[in-house]
Protein backbone atom coordinates (compact mmCIF):
# COMPACT_ATOMS: atom_id res chain seq x y z
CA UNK A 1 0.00 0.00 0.00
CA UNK A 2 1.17 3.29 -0.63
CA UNK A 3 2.32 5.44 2.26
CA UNK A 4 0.98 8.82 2.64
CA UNK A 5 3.26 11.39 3.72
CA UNK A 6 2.71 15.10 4.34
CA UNK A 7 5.51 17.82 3.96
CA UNK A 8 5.91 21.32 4.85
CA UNK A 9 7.13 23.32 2.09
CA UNK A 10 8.10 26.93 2.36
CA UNK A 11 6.47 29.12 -0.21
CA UNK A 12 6.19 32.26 1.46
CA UNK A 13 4.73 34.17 4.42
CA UNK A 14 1.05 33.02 4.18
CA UNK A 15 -1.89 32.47 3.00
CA UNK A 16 -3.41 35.36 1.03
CA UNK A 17 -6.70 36.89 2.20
CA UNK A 18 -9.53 37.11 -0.83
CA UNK A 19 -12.83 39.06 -0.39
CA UNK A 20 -16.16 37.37 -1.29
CA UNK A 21 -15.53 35.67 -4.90
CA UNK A 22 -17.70 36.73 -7.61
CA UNK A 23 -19.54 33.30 -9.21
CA UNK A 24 -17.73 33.67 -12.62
CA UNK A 25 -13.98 34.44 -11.50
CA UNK A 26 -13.49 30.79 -12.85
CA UNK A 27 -16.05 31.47 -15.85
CA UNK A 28 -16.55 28.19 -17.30
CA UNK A 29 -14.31 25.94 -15.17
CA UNK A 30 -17.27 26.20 -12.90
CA UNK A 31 -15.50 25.44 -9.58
CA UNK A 32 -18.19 24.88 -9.48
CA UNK A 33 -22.59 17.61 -7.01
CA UNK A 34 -24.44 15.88 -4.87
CA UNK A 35 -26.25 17.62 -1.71
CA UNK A 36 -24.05 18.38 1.36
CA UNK A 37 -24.73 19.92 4.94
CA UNK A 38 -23.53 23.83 4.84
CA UNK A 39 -21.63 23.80 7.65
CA UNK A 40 -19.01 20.94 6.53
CA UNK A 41 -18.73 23.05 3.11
CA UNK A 42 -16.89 26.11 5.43
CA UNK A 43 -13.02 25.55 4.79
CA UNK A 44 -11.23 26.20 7.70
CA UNK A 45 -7.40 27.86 7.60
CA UNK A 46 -5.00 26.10 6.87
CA UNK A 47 -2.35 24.80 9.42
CA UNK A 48 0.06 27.46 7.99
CA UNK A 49 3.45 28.19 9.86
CA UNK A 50 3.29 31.89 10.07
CA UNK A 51 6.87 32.16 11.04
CA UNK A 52 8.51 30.00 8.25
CA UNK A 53 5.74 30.52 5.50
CA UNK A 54 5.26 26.70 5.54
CA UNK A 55 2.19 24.80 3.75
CA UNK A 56 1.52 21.34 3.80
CA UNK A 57 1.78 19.06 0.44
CA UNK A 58 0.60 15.50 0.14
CA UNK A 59 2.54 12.80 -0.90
CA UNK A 60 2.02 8.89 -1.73
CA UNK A 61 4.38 6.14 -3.37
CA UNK A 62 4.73 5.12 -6.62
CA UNK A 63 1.51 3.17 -7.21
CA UNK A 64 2.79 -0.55 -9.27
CA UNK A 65 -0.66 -1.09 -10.91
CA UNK A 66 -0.89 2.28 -12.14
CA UNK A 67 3.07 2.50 -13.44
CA UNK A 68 2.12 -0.81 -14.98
CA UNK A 69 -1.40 0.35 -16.69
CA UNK A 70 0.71 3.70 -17.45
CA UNK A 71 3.55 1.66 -19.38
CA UNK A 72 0.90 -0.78 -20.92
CA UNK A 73 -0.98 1.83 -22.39
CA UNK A 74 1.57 3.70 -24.67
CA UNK A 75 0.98 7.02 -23.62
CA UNK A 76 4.50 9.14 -23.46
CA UNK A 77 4.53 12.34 -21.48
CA UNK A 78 5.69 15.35 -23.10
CA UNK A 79 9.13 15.35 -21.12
CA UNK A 80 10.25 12.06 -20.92
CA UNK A 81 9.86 11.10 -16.98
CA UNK A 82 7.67 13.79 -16.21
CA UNK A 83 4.07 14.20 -16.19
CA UNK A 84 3.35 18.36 -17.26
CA UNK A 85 0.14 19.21 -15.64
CA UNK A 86 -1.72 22.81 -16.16
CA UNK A 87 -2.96 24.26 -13.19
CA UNK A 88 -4.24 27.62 -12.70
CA UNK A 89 -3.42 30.43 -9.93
CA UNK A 90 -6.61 31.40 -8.47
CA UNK A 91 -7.90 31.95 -5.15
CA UNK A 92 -7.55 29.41 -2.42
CA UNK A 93 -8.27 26.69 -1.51
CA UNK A 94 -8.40 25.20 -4.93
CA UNK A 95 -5.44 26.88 -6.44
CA UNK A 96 -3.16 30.51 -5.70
CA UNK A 97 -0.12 31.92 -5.61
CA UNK A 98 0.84 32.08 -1.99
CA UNK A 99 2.23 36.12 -1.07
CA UNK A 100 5.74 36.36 -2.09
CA UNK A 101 6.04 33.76 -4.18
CA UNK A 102 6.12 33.38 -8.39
CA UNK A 103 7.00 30.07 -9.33
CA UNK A 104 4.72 27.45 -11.07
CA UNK A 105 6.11 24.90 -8.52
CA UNK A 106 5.05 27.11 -5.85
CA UNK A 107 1.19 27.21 -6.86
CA UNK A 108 -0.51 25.71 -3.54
CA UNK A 109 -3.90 24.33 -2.94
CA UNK A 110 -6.00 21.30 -3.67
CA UNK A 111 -5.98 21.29 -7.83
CA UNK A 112 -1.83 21.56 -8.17
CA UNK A 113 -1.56 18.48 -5.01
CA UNK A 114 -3.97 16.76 -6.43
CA UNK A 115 -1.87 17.02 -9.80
CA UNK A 116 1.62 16.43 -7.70
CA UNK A 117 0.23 12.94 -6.10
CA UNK A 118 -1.51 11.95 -9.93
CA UNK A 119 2.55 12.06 -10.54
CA UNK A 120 3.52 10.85 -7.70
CA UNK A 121 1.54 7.66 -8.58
CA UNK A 122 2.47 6.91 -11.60
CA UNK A 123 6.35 7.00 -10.57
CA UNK A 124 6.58 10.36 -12.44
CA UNK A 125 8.02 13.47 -11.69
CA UNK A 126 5.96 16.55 -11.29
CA UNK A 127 5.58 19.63 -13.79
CA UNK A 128 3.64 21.96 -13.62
CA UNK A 129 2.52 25.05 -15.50
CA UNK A 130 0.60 27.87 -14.77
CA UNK A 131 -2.44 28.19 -17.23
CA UNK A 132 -5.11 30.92 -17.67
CA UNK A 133 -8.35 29.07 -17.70
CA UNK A 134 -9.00 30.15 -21.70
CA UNK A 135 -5.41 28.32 -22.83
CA UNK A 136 -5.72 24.30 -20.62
CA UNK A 137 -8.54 23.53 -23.51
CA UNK A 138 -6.20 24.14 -26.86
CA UNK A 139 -3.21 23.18 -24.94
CA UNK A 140 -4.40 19.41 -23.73
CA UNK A 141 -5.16 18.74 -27.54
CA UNK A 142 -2.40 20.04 -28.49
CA UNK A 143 -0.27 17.92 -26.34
CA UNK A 144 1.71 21.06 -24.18
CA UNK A 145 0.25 19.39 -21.81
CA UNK A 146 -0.40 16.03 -20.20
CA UNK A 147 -3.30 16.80 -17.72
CA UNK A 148 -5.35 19.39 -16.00
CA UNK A 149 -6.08 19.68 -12.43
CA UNK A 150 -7.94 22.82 -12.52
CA UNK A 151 -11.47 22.16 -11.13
CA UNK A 152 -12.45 21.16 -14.14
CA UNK A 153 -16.38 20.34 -14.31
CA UNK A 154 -17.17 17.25 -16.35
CA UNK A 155 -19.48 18.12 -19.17
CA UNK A 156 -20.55 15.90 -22.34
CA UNK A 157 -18.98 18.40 -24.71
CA UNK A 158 -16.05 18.40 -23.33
CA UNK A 159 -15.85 14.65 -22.90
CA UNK A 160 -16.26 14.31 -26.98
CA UNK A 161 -12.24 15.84 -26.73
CA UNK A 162 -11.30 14.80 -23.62
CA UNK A 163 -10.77 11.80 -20.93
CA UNK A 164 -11.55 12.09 -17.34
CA UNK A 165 -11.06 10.92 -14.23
CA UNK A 166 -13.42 12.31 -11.50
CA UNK A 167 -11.90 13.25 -7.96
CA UNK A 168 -14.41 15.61 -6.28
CA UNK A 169 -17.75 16.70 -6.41
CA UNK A 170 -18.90 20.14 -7.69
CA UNK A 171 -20.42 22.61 -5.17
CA UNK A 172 -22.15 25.67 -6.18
CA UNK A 173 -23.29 28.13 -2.80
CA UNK A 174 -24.99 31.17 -2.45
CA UNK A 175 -23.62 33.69 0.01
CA UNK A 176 -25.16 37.13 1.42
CA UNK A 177 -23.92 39.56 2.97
CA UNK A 178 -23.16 38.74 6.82
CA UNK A 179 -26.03 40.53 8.72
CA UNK A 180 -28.51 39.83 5.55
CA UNK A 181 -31.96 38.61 6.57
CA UNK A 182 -31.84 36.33 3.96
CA UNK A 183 -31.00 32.96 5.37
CA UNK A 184 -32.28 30.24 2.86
CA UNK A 185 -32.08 29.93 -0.73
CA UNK A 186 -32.69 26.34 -1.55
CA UNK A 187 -34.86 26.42 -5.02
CA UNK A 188 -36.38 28.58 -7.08
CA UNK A 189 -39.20 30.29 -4.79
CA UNK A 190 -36.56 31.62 -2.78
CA UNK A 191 -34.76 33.64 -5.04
CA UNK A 192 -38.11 35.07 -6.56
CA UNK A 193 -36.90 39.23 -6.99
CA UNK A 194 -33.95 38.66 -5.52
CA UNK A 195 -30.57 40.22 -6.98
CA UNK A 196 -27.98 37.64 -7.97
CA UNK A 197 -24.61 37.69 -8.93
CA UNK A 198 -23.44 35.17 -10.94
CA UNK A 199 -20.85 34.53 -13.43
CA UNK A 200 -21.63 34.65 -17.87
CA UNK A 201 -21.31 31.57 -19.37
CA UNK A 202 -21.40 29.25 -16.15
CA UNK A 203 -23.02 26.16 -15.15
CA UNK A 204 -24.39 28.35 -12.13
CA UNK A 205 -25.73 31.12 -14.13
CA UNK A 206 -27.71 27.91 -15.96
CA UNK A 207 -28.91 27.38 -12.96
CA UNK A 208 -30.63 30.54 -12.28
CA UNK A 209 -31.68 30.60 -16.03
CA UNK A 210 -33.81 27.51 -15.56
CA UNK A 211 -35.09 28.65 -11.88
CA UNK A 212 -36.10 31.52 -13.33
CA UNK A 213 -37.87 29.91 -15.97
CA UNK A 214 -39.66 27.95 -13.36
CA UNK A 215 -40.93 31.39 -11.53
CA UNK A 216 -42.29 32.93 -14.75
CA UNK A 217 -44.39 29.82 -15.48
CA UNK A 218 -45.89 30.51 -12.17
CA UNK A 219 -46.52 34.21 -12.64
CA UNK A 220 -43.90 34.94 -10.21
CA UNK A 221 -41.12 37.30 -10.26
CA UNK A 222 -37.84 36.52 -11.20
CA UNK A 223 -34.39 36.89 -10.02
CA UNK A 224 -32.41 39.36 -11.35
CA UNK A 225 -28.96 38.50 -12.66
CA UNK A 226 -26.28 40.44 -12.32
CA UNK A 227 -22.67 40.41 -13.95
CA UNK A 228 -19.09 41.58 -13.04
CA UNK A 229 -16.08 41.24 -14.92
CA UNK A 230 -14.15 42.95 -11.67
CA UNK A 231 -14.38 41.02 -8.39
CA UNK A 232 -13.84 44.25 -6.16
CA UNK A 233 -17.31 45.50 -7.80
CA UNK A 234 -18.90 42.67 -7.26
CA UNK A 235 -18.01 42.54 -3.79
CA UNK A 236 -18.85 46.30 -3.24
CA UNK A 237 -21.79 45.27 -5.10
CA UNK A 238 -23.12 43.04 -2.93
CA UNK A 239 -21.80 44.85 0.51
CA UNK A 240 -23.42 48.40 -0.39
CA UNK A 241 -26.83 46.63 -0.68
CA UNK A 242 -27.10 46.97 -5.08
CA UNK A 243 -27.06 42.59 -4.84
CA UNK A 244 -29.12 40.44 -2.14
CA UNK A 245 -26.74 37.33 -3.06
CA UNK A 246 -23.71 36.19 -5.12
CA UNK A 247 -23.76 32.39 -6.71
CA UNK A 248 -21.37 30.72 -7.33
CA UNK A 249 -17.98 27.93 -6.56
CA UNK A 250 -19.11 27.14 -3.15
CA UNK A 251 -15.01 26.00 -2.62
CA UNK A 252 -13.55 29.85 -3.01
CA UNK A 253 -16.56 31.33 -1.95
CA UNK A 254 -16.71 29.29 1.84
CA UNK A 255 -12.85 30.21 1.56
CA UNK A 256 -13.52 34.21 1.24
CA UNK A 257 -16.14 34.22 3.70
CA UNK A 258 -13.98 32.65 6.61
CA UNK A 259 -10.95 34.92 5.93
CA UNK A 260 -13.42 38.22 5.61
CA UNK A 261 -15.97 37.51 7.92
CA UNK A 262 -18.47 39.55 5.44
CA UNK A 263 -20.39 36.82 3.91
CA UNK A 264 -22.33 34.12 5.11
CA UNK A 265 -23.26 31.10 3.52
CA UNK A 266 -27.59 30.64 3.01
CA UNK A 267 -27.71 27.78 0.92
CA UNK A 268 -25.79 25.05 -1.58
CA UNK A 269 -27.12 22.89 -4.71
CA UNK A 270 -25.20 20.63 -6.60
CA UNK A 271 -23.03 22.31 -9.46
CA UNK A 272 -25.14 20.52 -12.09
CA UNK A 273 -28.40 20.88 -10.21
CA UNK A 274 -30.57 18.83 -10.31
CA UNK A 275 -27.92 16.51 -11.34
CA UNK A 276 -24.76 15.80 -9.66
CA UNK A 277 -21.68 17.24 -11.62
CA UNK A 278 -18.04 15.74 -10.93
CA UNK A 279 -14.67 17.72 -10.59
CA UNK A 280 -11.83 15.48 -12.45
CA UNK A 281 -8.44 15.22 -13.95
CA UNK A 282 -8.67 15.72 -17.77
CA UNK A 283 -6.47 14.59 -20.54
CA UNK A 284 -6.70 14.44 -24.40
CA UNK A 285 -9.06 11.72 -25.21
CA UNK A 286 -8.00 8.31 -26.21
CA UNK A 287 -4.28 8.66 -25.38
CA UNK A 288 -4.43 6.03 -22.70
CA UNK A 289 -3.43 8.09 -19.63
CA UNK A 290 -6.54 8.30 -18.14
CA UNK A 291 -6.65 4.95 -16.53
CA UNK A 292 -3.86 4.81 -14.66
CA UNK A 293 -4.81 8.43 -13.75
CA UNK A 294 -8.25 6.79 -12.40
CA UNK A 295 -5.88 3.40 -10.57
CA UNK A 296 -3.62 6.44 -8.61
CA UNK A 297 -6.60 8.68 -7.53
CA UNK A 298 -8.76 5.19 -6.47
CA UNK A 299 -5.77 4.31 -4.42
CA UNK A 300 -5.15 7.70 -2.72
CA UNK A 301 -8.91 7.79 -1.86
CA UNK A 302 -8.47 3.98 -0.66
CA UNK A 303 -5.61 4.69 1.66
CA UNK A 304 -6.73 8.26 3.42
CA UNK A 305 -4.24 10.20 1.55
CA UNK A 306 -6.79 11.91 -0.68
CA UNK A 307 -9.02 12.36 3.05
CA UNK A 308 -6.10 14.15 4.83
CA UNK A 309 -6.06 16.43 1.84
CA UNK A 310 -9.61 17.74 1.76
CA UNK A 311 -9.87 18.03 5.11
CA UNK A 312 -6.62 20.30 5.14
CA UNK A 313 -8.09 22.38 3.06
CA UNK A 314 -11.79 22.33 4.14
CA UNK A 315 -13.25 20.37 1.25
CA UNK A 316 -14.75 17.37 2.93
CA UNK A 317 -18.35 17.75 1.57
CA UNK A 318 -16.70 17.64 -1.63
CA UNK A 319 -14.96 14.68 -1.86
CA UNK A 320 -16.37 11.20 -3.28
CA UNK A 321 -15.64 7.31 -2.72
CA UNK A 322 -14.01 6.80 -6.09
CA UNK A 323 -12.60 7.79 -9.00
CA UNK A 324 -14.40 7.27 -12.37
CA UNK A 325 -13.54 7.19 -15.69
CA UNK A 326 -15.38 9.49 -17.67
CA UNK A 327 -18.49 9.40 -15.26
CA UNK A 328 -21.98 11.34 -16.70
CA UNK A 329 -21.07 14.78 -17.74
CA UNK A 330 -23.53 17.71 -17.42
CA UNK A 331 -25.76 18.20 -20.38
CA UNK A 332 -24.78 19.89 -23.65
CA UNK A 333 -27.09 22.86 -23.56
């Protein structure tokens, strides 16, 4: 069995503090299943030395079924020896750039360990590259890249290009602001004339779309959507009183309202609602990889490493039992 090992790296004085995230800061990638009580959603901080800038990182062994499925399968990495995953520089605690630091190798969070024990796994080293979320699409087919961990929502579409392997469910919550009145949103009733920020182009804003589709067949009023390129206006936004609610990545937005304090969160669906949507490693499809992707991930979720991860981060209510290949992607729209 594979050991799992935990080890402090120093990557720079701390964690960085966000304000509340606006639902479309990861646009498509939908940080965005299944139901989950509130209260585990909350990430709490992470077990950061303050004085030597330390975070954790997870580590496993080399996993022999998956090095053997890897060198049965004919796939060959980009860099010989290495796997080159894309993973982006967000917000925590899927993916940043801690303060102080610039390196790709220093990108901390779920998404780039996640990537790191996928290598780890498959008795490769890691290599990762930082990605804006517009180039990992282009760049997989292309082969620049190997894989993306990115919190990268399984969809149909994207399965016709791609492989996957699923390692986490997809959350979407809706946070007020802290002393709102507003303390339930749960379906579509409850957002009836409501302002809503949410992201263009998302599988949240979807969401809304079809609630408020729902409302208007009952001769109710609808939500009001409301979009920000700029996540400073959306949070002033939604502080100054001009939103009643911001939808979106339950992940960053749990994250922004422990370190703030200004938000709170009133309710959570799943992030293909009503469906459950899956979070998952993606490759370029039919280039054999994903498998022994699937065997490392099924063995880190078998031993506790994959555990001892979310719950460093705060992501228990996301995580799932095990890792599928290509599992049922949210509907083409």
């Amino acid at each position: 069995m594979a050991i799992s090992k935990k080890q402090g790296i120093a990557i720079g004085v701390g964690v960085v503090a966000v304000a509340a995230i606006v639902g479309g800061v990861f646009a498509a990638v939908n940080l965005n299943g299944g139901a989950a009580e509130a209260a585990a959603s909350s990430p709490k901080p992470t077990e950061t030395n303050t004085a030597t800038g330390e975070i954790e990182w997870f580590h496993t062994d080399p996993v022999p079924e998956a090095v053997e499925a890897l060198k049965a399968s004919g796939f060959e990495p980009i860099e010989e020896g290495k796997l080159t995953v894309a993973v982006g520089a967000f917000v925590p605690p899927l993916s940043y750039q801690p303060d102080g630091t610039s390196a790709a190798t220093d990108v901390a969070g779920t998404e780039p360990n996640i990537g790191l024990l996928i290598a780890e796994g498959l008795g490769l080293e890691y290599n990762p590259q930082v990605v804006a979320w517009a180039d990992w699409p282009l760049g997989i087919q292309s082969g620049k890249y190997d894989l993306i961990t990115s919190n990268v929502t399984v969809t149909e579409e994207r399965k016709e290009l791609y492989d996957f392997a699923s390692y986490r469910e997809d959350l979407l919550g809706f946070y007020v602001k802290a002393d709102s009145d507003i303390d339930s949103i749960s379906e579509a009733a409850d957002i009836s004339g409501l302002k809503i920020i949410v992201g263009s182009g998302t599988n949240q804003e979807q969401v809304l779309l079809r609630w408020n589709e729902e409302l208007e067949a009952d001769g109710k009023a609808p939500a009001e959507l409301q979009y920000y390129d700029d996540t400073a206006a959306a949070t002033l936004a939604l502080q100054s009183g001009r939103a009643d609610a911001n939808f979106g990545p339950n992940a960053t937005a749990a994250w922004a309202a422990l370190e703030t304090g200004d938000t709170k969160l009133v309710g959570i669906v799943p992030g293909g609602w009503p469906d459950t949507a899956n979070i998952a490693a993606g490759t370029a499809k039919g280039n054999g990889l994903i498998e022994p992707v699937s065997i490392v991930l099924n063995k880190i979720i078998e031993d506790g490493t994959y555990t001892e991860l979310l719950e460093f981060w705060g992501l228990e209510s996301e995580g799932v039992t095990e890792s599928l290949v290509n599992p049922p992607g949210l509907p083409k729209p």
